[in-house]
Protein backbone atom coordinates (compact mmCIF):
# COMPACT_ATOMS: atom_id res chain seq x y z
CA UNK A 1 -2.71 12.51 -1.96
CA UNK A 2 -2.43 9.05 -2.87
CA UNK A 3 -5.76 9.40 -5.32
CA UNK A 4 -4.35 12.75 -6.86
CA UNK A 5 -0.82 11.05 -7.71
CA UNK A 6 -2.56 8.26 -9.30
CA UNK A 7 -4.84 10.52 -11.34
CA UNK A 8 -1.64 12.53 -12.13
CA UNK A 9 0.26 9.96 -13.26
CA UNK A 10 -2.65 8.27 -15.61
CA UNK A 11 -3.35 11.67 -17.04
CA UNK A 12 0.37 11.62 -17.87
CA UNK A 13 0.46 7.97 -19.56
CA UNK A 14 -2.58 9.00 -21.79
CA UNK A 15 -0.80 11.86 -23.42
CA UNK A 16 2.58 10.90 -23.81
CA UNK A 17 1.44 7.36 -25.45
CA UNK A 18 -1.21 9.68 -27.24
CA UNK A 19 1.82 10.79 -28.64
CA UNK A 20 3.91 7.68 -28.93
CA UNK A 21 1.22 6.27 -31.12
CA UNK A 22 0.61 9.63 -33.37
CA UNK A 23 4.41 9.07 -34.00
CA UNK A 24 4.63 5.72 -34.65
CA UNK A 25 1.67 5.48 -37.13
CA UNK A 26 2.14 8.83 -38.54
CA UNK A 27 4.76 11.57 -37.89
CA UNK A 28 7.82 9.30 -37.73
CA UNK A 29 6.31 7.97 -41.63
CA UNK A 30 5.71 11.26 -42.84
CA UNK A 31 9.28 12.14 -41.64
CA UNK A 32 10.61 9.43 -43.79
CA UNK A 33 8.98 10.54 -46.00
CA UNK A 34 9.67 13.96 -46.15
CA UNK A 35 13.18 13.38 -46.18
CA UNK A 36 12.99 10.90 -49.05
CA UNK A 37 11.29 13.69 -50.80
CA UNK A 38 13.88 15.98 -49.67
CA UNK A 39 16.35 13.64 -51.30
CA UNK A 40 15.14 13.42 -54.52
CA UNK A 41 14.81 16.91 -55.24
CA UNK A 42 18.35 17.31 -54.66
CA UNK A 43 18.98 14.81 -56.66
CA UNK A 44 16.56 16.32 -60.09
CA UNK A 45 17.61 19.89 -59.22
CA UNK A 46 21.65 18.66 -59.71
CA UNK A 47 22.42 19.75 -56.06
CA UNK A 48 24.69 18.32 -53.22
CA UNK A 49 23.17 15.33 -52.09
CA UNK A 50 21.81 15.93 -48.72
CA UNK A 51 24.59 14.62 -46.02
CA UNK A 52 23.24 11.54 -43.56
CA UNK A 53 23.43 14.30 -41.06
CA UNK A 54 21.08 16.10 -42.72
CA UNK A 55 18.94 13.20 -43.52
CA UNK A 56 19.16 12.23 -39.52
CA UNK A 57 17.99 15.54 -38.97
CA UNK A 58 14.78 15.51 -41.09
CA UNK A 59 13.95 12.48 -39.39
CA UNK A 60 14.49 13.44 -36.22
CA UNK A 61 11.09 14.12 -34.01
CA UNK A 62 10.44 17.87 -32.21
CA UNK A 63 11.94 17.94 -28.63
CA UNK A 64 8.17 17.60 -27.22
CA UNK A 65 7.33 14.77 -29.34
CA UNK A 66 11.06 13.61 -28.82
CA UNK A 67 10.85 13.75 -24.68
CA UNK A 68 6.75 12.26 -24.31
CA UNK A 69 8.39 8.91 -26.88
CA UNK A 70 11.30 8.60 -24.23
CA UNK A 71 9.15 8.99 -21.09
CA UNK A 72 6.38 7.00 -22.22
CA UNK A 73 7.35 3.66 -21.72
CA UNK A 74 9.17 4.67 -18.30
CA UNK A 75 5.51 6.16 -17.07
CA UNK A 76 3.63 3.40 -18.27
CA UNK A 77 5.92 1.17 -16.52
CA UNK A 78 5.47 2.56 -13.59
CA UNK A 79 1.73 3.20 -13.83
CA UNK A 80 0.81 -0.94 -14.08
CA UNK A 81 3.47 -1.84 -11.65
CA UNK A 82 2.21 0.78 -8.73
CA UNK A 83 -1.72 -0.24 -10.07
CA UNK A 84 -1.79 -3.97 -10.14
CA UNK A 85 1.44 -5.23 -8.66
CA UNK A 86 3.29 -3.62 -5.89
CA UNK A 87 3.25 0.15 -4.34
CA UNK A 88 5.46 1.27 -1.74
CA UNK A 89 4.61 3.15 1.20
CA UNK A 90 5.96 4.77 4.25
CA UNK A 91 4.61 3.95 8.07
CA UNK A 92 4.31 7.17 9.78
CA UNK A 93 3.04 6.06 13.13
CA UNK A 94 3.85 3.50 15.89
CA UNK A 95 0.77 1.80 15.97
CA UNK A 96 2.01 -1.49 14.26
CA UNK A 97 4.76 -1.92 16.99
CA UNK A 98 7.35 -3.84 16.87
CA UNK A 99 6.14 -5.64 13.31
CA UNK A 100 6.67 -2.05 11.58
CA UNK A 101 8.23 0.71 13.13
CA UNK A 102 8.00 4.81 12.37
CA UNK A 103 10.38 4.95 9.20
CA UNK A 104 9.65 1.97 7.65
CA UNK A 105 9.13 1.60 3.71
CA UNK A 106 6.93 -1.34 2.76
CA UNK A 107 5.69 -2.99 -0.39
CA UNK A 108 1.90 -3.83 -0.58
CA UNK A 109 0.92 -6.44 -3.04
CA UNK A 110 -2.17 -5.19 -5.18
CA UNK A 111 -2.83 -8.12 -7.06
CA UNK A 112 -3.65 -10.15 -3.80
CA UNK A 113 -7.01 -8.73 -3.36
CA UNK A 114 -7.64 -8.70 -6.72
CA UNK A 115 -7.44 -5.80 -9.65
CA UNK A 116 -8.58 -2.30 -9.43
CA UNK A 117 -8.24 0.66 -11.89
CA UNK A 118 -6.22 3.58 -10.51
CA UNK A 119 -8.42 6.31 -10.57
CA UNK A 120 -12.33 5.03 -9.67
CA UNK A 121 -11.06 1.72 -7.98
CA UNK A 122 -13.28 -0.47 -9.55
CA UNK A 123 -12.25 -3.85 -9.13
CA UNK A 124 -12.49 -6.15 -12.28
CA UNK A 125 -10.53 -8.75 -11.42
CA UNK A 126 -11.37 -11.25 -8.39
CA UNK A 127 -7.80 -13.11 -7.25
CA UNK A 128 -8.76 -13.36 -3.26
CA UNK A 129 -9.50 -11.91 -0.24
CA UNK A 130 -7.41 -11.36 3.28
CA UNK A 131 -7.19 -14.03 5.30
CA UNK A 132 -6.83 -13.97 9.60
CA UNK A 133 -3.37 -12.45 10.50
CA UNK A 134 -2.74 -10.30 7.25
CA UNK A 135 -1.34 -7.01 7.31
CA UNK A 136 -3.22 -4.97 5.10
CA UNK A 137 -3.17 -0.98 3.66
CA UNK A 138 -6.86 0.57 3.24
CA UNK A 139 -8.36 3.55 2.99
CA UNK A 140 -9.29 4.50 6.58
CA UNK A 141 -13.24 4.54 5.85
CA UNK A 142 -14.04 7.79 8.04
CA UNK A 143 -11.71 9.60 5.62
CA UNK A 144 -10.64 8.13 2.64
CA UNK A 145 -8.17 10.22 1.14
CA UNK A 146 -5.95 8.81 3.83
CA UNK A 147 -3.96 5.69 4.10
CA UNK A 148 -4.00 3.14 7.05
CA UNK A 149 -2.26 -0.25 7.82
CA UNK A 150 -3.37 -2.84 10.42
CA UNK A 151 -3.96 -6.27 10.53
CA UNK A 152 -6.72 -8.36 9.76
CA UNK A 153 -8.45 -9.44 12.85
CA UNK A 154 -12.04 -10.48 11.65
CA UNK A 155 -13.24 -11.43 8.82
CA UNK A 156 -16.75 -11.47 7.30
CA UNK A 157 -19.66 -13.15 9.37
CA UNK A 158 -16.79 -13.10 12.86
CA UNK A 159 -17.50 -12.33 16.28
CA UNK A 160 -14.94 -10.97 17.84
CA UNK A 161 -14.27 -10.05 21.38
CA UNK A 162 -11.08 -8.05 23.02
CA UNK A 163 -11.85 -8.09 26.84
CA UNK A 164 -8.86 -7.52 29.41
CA UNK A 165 -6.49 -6.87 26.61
CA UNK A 166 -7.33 -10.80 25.45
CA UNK A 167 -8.62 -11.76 21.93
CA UNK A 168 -11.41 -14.02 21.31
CA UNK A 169 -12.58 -14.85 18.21
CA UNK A 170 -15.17 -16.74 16.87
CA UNK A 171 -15.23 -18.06 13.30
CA UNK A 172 -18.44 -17.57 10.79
CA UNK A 173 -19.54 -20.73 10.12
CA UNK A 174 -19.28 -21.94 7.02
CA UNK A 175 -21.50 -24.49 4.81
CA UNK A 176 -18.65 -27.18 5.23
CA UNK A 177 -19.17 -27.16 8.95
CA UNK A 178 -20.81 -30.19 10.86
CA UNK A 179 -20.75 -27.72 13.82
CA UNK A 180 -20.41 -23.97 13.79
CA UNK A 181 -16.67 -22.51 15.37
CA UNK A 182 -17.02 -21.58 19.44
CA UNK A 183 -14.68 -18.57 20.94
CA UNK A 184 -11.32 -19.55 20.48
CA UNK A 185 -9.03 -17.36 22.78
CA UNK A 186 -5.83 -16.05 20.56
CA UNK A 187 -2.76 -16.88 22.35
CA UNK A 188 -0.45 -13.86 23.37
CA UNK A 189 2.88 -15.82 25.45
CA UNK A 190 4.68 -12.88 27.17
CA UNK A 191 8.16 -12.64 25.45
CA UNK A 192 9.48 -9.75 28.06
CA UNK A 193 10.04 -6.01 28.43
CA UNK A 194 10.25 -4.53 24.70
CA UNK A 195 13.45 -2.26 24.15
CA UNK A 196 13.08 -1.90 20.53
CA UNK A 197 12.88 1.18 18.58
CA UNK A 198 10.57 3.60 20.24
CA UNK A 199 10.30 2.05 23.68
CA UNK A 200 8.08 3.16 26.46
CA UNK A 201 8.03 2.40 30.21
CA UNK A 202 5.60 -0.52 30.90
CA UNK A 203 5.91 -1.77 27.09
CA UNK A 204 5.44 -5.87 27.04
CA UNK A 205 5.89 -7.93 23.77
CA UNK A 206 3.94 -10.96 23.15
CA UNK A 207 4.00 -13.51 20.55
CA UNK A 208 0.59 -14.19 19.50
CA UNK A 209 -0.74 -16.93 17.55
CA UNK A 210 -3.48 -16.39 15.18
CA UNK A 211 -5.16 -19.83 13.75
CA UNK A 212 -1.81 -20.17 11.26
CA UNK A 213 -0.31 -17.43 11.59
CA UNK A 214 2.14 -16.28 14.30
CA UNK A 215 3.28 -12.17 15.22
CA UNK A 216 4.24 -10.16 17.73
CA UNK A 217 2.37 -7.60 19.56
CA UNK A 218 3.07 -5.17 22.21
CA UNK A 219 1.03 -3.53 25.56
CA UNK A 220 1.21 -1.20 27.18
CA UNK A 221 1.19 -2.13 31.57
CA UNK A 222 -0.38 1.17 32.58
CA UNK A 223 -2.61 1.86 30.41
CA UNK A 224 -6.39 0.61 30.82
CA UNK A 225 -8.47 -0.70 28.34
CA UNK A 226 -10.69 2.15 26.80
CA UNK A 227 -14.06 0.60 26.02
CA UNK A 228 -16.03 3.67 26.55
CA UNK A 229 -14.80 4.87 23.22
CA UNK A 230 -14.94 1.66 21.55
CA UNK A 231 -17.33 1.46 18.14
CA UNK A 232 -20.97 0.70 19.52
CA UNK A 233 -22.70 -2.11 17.22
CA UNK A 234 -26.10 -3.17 18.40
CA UNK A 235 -26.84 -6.42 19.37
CA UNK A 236 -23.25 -6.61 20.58
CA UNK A 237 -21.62 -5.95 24.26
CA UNK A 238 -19.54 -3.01 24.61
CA UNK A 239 -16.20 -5.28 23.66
CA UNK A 240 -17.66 -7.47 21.18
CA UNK A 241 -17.69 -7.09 17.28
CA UNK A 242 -19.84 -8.98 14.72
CA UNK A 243 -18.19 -8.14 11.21
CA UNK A 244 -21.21 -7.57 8.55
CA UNK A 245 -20.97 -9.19 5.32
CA UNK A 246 -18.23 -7.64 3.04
CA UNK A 247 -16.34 -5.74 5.44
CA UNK A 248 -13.01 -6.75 8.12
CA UNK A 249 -11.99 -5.88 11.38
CA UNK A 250 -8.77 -4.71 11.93
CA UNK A 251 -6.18 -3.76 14.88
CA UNK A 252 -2.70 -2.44 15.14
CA UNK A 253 0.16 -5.04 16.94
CA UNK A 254 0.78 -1.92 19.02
CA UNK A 255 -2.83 -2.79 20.98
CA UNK A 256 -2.66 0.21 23.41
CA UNK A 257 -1.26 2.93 20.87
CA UNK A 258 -3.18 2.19 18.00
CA UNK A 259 -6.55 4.13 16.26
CA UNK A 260 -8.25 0.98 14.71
CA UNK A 261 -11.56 -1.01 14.58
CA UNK A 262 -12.23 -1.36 17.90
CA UNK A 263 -12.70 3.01 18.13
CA UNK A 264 -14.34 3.42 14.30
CA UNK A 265 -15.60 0.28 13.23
CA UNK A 266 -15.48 -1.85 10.22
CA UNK A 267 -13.04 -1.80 6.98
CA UNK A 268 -15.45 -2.13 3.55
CA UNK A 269 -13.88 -4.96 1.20
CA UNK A 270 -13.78 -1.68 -1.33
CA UNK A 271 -11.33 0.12 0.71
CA UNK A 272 -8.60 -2.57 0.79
CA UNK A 273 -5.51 -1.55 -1.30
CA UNK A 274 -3.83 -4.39 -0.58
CA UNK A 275 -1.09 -6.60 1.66
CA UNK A 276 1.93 -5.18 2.84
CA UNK A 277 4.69 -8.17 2.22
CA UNK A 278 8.00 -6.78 2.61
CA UNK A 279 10.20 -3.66 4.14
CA UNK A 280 12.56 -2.32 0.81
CA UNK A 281 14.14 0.05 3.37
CA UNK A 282 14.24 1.81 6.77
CA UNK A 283 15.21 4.76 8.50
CA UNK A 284 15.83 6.35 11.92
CA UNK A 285 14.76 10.08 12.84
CA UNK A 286 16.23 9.78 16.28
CA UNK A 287 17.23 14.03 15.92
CA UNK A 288 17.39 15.70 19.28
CA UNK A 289 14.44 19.16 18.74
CA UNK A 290 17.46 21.30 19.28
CA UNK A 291 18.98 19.92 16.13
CA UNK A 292 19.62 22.73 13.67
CA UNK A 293 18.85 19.94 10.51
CA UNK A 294 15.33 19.73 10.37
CA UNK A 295 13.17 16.50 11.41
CA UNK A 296 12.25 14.75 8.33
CA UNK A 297 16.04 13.96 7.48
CA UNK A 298 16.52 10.26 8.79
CA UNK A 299 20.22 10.06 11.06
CA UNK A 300 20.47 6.45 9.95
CA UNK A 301 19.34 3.48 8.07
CA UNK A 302 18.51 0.09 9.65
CA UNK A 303 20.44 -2.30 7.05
CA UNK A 304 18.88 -5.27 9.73
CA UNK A 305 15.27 -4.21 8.67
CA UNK A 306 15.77 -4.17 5.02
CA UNK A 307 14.05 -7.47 3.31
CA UNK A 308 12.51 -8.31 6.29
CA UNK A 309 8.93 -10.29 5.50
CA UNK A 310 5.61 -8.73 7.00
């Protein structure tokens, strides 16, 4: 849906400054024009000289060419900004518990990753890449017309391992090393029993600490690790994930209610839209089903969540 808007609103931006430009260089002149001409035959021919009414008239644009001038500038506006700087969306799941929660609106940075065009998604200009601990939006690579959010877990060249709901990770080692990164266990320190927003029986928070990065994450007591359905990579035990060049593993802060890397793999660097950095506004949809108003109207906003940093 996301791909169709932007194709939309592109489409959109072409004509109307097709049209801003036609009138600029040419039909607004040859309005002028025509009205100075209009002028001076009233003038020779010893008529009423035409009233600035009149003259305002003749130099007025159609309402077509009058409405595509006005919108123009608002459309293009919006076109870069959404592109290459900022585009909001909405978190419609729980599986980034308790960092975003169902109702949230965020703001993803585009110009993090570096540049893309809006319709192909080319990237043609290199700014930088995600780093351990960012919370990113991507196009979920077994269907791409649909947006997912996660954080970055592993990055390119990683081994990663999450065994008994614990995180090990091992750096790729880079040139600059005298001796390549070991396993370094993530640390999760139990914070208590979450009673947040959406709150299940047997939900713990953590605070976890990722290399520089802190965040909390939640599990969930009662339910066992599912490593049967985990992503199978060769070379690798059933837990364990070696990230191939160009791509990023990812998991949801909600670890036990979450559809992420460890079930479908890897994220490719071209799917990355960018990093979410802010909530602009969120809502509740706590509506009993007996509710005569239907489900998608929110029963509150949470002022407390609005600003908040990702």
């Amino acid at each position: 849906m996301a791909v169709y808007f932007s194709i939309i609103l592109v489409i959109i931006t072409v004509l109307t400054g097709m049209v801003w430009f036609a009138d600029k260089f040419y039909l607004a002149p040859q309005r002028k024009l025509k009205a100075s001409f209009a002028q001076l035959a009233a003038k020779e021919s010893c008529a009423a000289e035409l009233t600035p009414e009149t003259l305002a008239t003749l130099s007025e644009p159609s309402p077509l060419v009058d409405t595509a001038i006005q919108i123009f500038p608002v459309i293009a506006f919006v076109l870069i900004l959404r592109s290459f700087l900022y585009e909001p969306f909405q978190i419609p799941s729980g599986s980034m518990m308790p960092t975003l929660l169902d109702g949230d609106f965020i703001l993803v940075n585009k110009f993090n990753y570096g540049l893309k065009d809006p319709v192909v998604r080319h990237k043609f200009l290199e700014n930088g890449l995600p780093e351990h601990g960012d919370v990113v939006v991507f196009k979920y690579p077994e269907d791409p017309r649909v947006d997912f959010i996660k954080r970055v877990i592993g990055l390119p060249g990683d081994r990663i391992i999450y065994r008994n709901k614990s995180l090990y990770i091992k750096r790729a080692c880079q040139e600059s090393d005298t001796k390549c990164p070991d396993f370094e266990q993530i640390q999760a320190n139990l914070v208590g029993q979450y009673t947040g927003p959406d709150a299940e029986s047997g939900m713990n928070q953590f605070e976890s600490k990722m290399f520089n990065k802190s965040h909390q994450i939640l599990n969930d007591a009662p339910t066992l690790p599912r490593v049967a359905h985990y992503f199978q990579q060769s070379g690798t035990a059933a837990d364990e994930f070696l990230v191939p060049a160009k791509h990023y593993f990812v998991m949801g802060d909600n670890r036990d209610n979450s559809l992420d890397g460890r079930f479908w793999g890897f994220v490719p660097e071209d799917n990355l839209v960018g990093e979410a950095v802010a909530i602009w506004m969120s809502f509740d949809f706590d509506r009993n089903a007996d509710s005569f108003l239907p489900q998608w109207l929110p029963t509150g906003v949470r002022f407390d969540r609005i600003g908040a940093i990702i």
